[in-house]
C-alpha atoms as a PDB file:
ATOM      1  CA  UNK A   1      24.296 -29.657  -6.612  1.00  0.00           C
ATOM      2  CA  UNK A   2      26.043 -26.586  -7.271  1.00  0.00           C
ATOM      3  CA  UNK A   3      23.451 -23.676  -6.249  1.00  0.00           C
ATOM      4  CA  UNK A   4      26.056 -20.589  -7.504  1.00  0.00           C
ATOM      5  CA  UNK A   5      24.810 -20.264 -11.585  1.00  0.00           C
ATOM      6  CA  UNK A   6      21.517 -19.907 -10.206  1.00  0.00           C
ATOM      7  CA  UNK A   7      22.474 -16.763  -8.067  1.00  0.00           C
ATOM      8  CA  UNK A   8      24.380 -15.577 -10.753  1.00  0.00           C
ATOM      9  CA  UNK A   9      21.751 -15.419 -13.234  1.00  0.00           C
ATOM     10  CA  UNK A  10      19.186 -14.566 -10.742  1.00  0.00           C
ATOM     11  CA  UNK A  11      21.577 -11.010 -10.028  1.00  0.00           C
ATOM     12  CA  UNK A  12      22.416 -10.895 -13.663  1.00  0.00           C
ATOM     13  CA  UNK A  13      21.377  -7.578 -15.940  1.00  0.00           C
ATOM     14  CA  UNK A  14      19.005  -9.619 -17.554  1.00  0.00           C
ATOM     15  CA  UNK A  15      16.486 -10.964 -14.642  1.00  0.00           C
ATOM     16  CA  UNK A  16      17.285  -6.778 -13.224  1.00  0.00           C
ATOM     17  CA  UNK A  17      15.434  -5.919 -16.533  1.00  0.00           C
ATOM     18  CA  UNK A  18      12.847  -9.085 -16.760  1.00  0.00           C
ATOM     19  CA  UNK A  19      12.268  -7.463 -12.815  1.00  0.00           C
ATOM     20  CA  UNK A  20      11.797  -4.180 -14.178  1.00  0.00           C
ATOM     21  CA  UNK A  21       9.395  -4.948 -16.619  1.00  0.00           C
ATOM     22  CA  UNK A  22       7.338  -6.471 -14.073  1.00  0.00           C
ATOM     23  CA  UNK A  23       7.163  -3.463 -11.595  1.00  0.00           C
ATOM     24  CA  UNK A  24       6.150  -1.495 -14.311  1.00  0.00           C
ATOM     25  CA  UNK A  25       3.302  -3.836 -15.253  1.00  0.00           C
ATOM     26  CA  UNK A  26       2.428  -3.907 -11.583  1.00  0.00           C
ATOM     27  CA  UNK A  27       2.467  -0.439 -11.302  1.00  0.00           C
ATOM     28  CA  UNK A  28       0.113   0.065 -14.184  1.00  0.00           C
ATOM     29  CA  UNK A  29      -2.108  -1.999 -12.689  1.00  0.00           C
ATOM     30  CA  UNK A  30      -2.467   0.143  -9.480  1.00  0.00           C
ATOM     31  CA  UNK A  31      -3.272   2.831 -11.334  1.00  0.00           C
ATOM     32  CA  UNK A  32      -6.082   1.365 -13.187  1.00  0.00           C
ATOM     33  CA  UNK A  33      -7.793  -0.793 -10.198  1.00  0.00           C
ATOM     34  CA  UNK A  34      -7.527   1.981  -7.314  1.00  0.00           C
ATOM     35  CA  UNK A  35      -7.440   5.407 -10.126  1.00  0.00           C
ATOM     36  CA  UNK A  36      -3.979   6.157  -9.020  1.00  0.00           C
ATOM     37  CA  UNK A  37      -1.610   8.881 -10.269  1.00  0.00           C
ATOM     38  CA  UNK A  38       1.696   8.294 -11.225  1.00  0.00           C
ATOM     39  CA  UNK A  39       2.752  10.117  -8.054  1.00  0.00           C
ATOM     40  CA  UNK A  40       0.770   8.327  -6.226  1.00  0.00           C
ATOM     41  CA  UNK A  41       1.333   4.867  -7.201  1.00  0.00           C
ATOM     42  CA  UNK A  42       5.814   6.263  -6.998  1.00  0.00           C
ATOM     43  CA  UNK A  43       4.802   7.060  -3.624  1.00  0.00           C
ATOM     44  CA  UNK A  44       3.360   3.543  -2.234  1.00  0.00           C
ATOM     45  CA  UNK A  45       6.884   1.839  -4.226  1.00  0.00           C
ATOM     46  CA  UNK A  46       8.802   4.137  -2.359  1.00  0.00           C
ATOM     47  CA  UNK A  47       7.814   3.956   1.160  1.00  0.00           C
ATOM     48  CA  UNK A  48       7.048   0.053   1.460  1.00  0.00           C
ATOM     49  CA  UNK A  49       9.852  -1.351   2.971  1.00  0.00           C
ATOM     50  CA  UNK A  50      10.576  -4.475   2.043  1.00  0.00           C
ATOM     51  CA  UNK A  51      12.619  -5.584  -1.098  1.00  0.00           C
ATOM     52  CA  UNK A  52       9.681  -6.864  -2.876  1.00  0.00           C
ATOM     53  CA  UNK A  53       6.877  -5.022  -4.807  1.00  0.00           C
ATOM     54  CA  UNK A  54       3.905  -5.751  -6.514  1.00  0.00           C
ATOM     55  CA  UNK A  55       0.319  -5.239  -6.497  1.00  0.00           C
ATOM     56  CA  UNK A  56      -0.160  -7.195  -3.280  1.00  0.00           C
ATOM     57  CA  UNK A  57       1.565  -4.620  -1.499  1.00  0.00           C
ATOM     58  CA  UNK A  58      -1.607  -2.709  -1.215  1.00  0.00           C
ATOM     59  CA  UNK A  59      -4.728  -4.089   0.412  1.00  0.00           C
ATOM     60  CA  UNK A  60      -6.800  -0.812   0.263  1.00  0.00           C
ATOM     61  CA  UNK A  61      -7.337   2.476  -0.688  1.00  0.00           C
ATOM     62  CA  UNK A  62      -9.344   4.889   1.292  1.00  0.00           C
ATOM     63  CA  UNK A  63      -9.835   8.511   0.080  1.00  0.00           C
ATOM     64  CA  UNK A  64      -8.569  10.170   3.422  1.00  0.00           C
ATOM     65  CA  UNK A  65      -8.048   9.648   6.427  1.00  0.00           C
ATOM     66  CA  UNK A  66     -11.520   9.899   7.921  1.00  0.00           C
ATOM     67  CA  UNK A  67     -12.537   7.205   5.988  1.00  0.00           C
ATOM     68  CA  UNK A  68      -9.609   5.352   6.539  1.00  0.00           C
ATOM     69  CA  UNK A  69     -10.157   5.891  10.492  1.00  0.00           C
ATOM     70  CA  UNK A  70     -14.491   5.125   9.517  1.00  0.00           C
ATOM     71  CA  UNK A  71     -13.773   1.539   8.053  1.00  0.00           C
ATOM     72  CA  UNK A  72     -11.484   0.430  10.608  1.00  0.00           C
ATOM     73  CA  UNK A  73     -13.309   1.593  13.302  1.00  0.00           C
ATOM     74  CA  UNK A  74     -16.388  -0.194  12.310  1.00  0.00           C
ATOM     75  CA  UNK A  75     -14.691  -3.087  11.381  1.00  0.00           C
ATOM     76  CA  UNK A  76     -13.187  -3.645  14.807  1.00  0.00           C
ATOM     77  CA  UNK A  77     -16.072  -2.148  17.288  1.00  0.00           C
ATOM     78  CA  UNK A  78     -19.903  -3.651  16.720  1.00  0.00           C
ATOM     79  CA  UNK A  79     -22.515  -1.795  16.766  1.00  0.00           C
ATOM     80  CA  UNK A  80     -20.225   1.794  16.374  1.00  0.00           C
ATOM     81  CA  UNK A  81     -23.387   3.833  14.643  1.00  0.00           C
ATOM     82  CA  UNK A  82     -24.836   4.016  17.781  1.00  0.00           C
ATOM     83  CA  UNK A  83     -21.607   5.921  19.157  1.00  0.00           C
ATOM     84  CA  UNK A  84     -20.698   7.657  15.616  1.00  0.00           C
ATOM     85  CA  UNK A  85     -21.363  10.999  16.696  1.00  0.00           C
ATOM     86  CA  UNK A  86     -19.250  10.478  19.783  1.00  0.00           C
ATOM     87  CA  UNK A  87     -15.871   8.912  17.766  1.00  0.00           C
ATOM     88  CA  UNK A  88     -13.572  10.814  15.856  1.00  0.00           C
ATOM     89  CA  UNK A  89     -12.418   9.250  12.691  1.00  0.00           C
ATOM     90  CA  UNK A  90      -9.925  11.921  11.534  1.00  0.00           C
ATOM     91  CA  UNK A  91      -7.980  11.460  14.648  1.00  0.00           C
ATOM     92  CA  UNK A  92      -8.283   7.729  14.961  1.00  0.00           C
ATOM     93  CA  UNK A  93      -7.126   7.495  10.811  1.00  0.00           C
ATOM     94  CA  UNK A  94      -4.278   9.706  11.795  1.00  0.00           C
ATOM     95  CA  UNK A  95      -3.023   7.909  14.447  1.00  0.00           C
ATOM     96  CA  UNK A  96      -3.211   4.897  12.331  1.00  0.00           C
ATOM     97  CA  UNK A  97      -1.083   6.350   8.899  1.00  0.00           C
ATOM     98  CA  UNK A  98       1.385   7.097  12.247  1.00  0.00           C
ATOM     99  CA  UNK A  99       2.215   3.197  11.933  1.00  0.00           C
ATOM    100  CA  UNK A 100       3.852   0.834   9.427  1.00  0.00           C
ATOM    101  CA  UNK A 101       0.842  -0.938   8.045  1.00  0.00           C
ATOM    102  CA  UNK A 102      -1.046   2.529   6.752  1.00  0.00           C
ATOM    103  CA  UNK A 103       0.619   5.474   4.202  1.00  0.00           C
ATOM    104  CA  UNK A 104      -1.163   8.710   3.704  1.00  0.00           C
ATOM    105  CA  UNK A 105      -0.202  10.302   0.402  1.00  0.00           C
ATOM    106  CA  UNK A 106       0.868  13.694  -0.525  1.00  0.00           C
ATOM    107  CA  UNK A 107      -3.027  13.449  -2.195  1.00  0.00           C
ATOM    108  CA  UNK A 108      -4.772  12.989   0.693  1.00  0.00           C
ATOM    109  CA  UNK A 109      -5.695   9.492  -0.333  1.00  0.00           C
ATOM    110  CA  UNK A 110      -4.523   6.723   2.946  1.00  0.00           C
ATOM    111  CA  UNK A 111      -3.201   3.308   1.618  1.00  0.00           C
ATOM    112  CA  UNK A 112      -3.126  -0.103   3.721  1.00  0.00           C
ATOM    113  CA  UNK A 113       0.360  -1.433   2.827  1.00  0.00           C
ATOM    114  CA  UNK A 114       0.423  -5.249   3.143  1.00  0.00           C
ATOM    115  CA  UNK A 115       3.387  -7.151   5.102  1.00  0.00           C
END
């Protein structure tokens, strides 16, 4: 079976506008489930690397990156609250928005970026 009209439709004007209908419904919806801004949410788009985009692109939202460094932490030591006072968070978040899985935004605000 011939395969090509597919493509061709598929890279045609009218699935590029279908597409960006979509993103723009997908964006909308990251601003109302995680109380994005505009910027914000044109941030996230514009860093993830990868061709595709929708909401599943983000996993989480933390506020900064203390909390960002806070949640991981505890999810990945047990029993960390009897060593909180001894762990920095704000260094641990930053070293983790250093990688490719975490984005801190010009807000403040840290994003886990799924892959």
């Amino acid at each position: 079976a011939d395969i090509e009209p597919i493509f061709v439709k598929l890279e045609g004007k009218e699935n590029e506008k279908l597409f960006e209908e979509i993103i723009e419904e997908e964006k909308e919806y990251l601003k109302e489930e995680y109380y994005l801004s505009d910027k914000e949410v044109e941030e996230i788009f514009d860093n993830y690397y990868l061709g595709y985009r929708d909401r599943g692109i983000v996993g989480r939202i933390y506020e900064d990156v203390e909390e960002l460094g806070q949640e991981e932490a505890e999810t990945y030591i047990e029993n960390l609250s009897n060593f909180s006072k001894y762990f920095d968070y704000e260094a641990f978040g930053q070293d983790l928005v250093s990688g490719d899985n975490y984005l801190e935004l010009s807000s403040g605000r840290c994003v886990h970026l799924c892959y």
